[in-house]
N, C-alpha and C. Protein backbone atom coordinates (compact mmCIF):
# COMPACT_ATOMS: atom_id res chain seq x y z
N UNK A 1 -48.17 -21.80 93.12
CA UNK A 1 -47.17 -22.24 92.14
C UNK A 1 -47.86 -22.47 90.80
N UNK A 2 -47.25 -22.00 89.92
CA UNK A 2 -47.69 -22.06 88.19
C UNK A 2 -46.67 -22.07 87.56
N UNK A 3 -46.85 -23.27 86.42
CA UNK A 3 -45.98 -23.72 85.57
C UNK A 3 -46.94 -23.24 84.44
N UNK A 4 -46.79 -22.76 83.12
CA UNK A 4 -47.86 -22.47 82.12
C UNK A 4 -47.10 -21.99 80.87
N UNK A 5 -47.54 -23.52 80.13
CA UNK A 5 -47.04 -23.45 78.80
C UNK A 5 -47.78 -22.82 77.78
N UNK A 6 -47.05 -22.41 76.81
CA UNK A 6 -47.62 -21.33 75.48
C UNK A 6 -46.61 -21.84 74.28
N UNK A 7 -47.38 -21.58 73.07
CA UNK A 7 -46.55 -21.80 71.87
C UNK A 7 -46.67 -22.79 71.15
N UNK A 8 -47.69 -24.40 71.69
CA UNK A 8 -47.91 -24.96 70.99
C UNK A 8 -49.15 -24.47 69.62
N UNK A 9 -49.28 -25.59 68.54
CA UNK A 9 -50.01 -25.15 67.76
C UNK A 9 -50.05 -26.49 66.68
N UNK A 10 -50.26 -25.81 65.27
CA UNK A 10 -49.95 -26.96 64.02
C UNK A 10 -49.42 -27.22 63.29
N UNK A 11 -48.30 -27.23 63.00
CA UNK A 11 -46.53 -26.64 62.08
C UNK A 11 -47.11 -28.00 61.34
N UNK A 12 -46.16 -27.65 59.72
CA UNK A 12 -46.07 -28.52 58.77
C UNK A 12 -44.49 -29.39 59.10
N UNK A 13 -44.55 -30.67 58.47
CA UNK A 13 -43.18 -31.05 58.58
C UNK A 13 -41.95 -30.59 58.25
N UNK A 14 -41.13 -30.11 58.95
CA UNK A 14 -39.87 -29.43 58.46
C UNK A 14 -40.21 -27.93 58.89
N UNK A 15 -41.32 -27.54 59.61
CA UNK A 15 -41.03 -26.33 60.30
C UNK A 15 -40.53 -26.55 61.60
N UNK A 16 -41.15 -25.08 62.71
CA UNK A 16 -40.15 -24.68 63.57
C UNK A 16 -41.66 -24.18 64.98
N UNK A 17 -41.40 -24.25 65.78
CA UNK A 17 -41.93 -23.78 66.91
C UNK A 17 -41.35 -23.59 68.20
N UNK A 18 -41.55 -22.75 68.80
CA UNK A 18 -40.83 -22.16 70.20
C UNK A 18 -41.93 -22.57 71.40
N UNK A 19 -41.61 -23.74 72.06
CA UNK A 19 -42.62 -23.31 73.54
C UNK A 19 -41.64 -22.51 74.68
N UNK A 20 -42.75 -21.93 75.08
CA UNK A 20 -42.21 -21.22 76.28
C UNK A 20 -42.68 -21.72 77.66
N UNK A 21 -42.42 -21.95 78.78
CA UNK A 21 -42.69 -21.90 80.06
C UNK A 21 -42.89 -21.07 81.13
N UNK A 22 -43.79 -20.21 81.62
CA UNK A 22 -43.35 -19.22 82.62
C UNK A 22 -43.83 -19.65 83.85
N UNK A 23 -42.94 -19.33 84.64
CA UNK A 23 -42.85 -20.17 86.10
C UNK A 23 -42.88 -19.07 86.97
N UNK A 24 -43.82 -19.39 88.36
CA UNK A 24 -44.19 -18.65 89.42
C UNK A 24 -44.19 -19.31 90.46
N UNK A 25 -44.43 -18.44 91.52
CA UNK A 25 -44.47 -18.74 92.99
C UNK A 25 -43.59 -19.74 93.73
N UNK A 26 -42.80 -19.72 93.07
CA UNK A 26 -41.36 -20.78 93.73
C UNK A 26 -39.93 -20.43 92.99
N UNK A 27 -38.90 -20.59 93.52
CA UNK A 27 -37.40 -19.99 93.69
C UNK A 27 -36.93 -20.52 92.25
N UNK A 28 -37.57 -20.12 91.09
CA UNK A 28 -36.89 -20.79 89.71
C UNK A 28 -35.61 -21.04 89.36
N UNK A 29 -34.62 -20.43 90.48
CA UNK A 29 -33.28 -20.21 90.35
C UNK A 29 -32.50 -21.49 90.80
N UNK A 30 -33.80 -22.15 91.38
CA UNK A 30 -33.39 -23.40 92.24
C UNK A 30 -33.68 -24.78 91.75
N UNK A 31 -34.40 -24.31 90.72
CA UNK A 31 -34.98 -25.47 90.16
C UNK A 31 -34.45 -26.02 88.63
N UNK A 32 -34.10 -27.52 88.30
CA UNK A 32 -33.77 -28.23 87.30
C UNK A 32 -35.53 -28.50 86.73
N UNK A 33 -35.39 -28.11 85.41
CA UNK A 33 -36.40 -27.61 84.17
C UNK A 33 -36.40 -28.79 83.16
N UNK A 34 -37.46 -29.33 83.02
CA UNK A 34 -37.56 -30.02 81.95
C UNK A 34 -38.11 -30.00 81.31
N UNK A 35 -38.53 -30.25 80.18
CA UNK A 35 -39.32 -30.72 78.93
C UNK A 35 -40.46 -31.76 78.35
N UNK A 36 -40.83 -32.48 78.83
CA UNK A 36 -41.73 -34.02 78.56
C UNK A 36 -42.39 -33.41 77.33
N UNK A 37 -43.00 -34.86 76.73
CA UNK A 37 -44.09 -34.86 76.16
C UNK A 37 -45.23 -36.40 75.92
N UNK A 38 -45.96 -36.61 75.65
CA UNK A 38 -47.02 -37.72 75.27
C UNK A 38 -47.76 -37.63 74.56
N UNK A 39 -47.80 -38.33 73.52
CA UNK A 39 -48.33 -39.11 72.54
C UNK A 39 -49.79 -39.93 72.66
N UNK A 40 -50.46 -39.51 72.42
CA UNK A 40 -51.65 -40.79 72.59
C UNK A 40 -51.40 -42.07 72.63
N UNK A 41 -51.57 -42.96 73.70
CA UNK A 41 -51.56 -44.56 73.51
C UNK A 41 -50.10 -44.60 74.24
N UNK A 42 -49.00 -43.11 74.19
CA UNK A 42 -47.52 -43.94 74.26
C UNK A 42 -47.31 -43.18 75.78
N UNK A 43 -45.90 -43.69 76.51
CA UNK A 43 -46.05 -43.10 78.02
C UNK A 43 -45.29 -41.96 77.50
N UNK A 44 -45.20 -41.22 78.89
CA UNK A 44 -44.78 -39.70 79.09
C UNK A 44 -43.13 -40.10 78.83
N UNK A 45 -42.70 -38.84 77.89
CA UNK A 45 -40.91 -39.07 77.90
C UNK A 45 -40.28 -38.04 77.81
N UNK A 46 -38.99 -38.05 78.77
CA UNK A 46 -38.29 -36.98 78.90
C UNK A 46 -37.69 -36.42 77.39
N UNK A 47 -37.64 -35.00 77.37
CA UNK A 47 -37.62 -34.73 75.95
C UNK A 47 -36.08 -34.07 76.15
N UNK A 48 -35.92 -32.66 77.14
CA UNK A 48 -34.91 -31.88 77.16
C UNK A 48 -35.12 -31.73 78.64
N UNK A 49 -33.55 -31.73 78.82
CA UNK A 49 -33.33 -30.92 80.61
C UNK A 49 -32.46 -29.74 80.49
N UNK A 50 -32.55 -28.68 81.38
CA UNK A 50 -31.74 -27.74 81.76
C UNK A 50 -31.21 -27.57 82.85
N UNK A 51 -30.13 -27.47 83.60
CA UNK A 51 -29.97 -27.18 84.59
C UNK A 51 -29.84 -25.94 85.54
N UNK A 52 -30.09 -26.23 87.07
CA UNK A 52 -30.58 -24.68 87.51
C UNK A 52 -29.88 -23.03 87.22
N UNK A 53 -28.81 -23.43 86.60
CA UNK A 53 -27.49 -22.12 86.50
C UNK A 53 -28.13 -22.67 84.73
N UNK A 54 -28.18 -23.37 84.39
CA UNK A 54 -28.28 -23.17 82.77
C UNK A 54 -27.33 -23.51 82.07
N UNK A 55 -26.62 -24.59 82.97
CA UNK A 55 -24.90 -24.40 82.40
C UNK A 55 -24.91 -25.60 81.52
N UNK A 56 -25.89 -26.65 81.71
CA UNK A 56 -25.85 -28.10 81.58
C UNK A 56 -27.50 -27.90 80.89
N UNK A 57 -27.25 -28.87 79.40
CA UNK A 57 -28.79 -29.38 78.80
C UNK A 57 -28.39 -31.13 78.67
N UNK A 58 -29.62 -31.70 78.61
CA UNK A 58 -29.64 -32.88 77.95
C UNK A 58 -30.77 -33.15 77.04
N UNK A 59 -30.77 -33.92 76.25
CA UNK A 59 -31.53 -34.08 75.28
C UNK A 59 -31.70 -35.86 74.72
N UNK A 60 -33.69 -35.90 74.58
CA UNK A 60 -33.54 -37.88 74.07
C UNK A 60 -32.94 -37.81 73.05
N UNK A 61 -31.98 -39.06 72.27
CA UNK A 61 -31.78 -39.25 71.49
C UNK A 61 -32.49 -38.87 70.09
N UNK A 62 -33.79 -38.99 70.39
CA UNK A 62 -34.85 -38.58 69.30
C UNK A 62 -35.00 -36.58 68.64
N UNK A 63 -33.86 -36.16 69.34
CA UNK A 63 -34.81 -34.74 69.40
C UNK A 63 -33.19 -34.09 69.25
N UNK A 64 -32.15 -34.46 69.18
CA UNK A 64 -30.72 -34.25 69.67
C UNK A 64 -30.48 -33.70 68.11
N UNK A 65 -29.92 -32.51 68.21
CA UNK A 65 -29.88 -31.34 67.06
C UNK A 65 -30.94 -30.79 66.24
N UNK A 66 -31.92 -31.28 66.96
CA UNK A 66 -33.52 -30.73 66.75
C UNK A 66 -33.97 -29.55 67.52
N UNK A 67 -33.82 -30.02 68.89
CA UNK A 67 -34.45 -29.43 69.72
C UNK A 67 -33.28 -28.21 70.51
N UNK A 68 -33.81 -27.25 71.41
CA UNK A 68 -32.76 -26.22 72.22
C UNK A 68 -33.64 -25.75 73.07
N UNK A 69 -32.99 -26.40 74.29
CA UNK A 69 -33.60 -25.91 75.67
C UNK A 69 -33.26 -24.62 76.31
N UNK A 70 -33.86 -23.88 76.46
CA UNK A 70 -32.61 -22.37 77.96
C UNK A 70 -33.71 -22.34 78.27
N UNK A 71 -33.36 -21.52 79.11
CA UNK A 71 -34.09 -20.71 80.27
C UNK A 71 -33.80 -19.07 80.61
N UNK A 72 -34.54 -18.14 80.83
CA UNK A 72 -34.20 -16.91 81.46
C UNK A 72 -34.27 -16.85 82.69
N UNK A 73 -33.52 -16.37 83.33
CA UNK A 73 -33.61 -16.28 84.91
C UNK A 73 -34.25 -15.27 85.68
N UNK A 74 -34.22 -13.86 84.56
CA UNK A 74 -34.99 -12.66 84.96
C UNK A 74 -36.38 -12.69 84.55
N UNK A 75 -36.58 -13.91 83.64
CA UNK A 75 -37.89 -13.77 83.34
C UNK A 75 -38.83 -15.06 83.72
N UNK A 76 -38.06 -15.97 84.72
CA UNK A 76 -38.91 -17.16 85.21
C UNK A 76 -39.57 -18.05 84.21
N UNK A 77 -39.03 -17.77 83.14
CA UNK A 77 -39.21 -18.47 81.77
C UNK A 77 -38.00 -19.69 81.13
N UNK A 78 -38.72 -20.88 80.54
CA UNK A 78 -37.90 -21.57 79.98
C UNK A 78 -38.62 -22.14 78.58
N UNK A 79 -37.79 -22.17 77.63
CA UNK A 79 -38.06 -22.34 76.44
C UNK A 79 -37.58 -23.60 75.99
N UNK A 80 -38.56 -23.93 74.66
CA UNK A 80 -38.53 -25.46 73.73
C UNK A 80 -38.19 -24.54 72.35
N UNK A 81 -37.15 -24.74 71.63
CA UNK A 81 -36.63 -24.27 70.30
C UNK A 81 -36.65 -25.75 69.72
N UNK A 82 -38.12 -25.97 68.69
CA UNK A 82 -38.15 -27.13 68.08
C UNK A 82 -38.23 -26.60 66.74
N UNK A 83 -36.56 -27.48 65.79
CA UNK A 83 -36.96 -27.25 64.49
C UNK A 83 -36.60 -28.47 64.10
N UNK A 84 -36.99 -28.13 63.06
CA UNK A 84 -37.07 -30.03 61.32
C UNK A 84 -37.98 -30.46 62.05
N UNK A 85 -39.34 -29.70 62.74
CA UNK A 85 -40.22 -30.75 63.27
C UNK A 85 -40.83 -32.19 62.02
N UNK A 86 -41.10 -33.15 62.74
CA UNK A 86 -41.68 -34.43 62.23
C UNK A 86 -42.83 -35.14 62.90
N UNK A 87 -43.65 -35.95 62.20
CA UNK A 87 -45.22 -35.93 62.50
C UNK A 87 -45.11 -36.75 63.77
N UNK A 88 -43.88 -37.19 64.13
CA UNK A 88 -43.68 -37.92 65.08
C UNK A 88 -43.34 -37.19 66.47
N UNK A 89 -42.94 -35.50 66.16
CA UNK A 89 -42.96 -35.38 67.39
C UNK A 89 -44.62 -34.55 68.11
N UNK A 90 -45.40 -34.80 67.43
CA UNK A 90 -46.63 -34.70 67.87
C UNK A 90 -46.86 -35.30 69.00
N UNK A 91 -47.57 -34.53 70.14
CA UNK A 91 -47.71 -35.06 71.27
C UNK A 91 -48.15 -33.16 72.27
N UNK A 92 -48.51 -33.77 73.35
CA UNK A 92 -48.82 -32.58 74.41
C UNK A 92 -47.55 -32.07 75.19
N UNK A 93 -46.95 -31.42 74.99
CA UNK A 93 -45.70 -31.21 75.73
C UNK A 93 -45.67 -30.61 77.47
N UNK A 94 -45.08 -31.13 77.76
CA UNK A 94 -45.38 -30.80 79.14
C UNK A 94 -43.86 -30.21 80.27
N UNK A 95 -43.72 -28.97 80.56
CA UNK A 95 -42.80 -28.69 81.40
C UNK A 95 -43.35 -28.87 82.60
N UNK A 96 -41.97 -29.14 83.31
CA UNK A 96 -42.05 -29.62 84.59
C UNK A 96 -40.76 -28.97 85.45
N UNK A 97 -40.34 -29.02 86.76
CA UNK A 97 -39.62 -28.36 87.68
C UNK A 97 -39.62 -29.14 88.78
N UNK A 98 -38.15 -29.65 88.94
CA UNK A 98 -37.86 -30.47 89.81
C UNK A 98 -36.70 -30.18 90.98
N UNK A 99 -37.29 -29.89 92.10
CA UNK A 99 -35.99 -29.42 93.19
C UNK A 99 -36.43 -29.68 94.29
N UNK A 100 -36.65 -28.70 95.39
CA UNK A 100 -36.77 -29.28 96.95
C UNK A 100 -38.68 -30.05 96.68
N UNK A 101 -38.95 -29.90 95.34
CA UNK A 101 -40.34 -30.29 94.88
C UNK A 101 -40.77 -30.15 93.69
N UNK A 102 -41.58 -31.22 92.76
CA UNK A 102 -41.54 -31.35 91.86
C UNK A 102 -43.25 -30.46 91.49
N UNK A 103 -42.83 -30.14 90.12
CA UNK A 103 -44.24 -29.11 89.52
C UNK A 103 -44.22 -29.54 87.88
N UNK A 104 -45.48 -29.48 88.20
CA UNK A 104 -45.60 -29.79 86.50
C UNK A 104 -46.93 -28.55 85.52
N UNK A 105 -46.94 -28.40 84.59
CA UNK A 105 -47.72 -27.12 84.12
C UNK A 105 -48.84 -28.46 83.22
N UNK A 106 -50.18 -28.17 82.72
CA UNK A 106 -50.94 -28.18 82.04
C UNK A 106 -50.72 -28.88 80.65
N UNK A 107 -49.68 -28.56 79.95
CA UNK A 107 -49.37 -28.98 78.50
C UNK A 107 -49.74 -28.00 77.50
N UNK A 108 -49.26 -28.56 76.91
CA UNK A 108 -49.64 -27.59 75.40
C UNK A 108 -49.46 -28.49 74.47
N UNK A 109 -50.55 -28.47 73.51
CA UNK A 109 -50.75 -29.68 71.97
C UNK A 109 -49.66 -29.03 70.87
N UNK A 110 -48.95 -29.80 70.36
CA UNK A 110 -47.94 -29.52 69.15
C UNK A 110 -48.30 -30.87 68.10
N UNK A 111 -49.03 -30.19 66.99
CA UNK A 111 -49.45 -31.46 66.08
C UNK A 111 -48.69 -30.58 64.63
N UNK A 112 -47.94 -31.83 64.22
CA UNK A 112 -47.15 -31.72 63.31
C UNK A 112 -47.78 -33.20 61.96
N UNK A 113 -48.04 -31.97 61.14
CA UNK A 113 -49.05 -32.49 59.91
C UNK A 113 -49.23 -31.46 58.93
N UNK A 114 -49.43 -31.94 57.89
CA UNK A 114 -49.23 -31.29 56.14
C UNK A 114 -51.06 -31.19 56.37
């Protein structure tokens, strides 16, 4: 099983970045997709959810007309559409996959700074 994020990097404030997720060795079709991230010093927090058909997102308050979660189904991939980034949403982002068992991928650094 592999969860493996791509796309983080160093955007200025008020740009835009795409993470992606690509997911293996387990039934992705079955699985509710999320988003996290952490901050140095602060705990881990749910950022965006998708659900397994894709029909249903949720989003923290903090990130809500910022952020856009999907997923592809043919491509075992799920995506982070982050724009108006702010220095605040700096942190390691982390997807995760939650169903008959939970998976989590590695992270990826998104530092947002002039």
């Amino acid at each position: 099983v592999q969860l493996v994020e791509s796309g983080g990097g160093l955007v200025q404030p008020g740009g835009s970045l795409r993470l992606s997720c690509a997911a293996s060795g387990f039934t992705f079709s079955a699985y509710l997709m999320r988003w996290y991230r952490q901050a140095p010093g602060k705990e881990r927090e749910l950022v965006a959810a998708v659900s397994s058909t894709g029909g249903r997102t949720n989003y923290a308050d903090s990130v809500k007309g910022r952020f856009t979660i999907s997923r592809d189904g043919p491509k075992n991939t799920v995506y982070l559409q982050m724009n108006s980034l702010k220095p605040g949403d700096s942190a390691v982002y982390y997807c995760s996959a939650r169903g008959p068992y939970s998976y989590w991928g590695q992270g990826t650094q998104v530092t947002v700074s002039t």
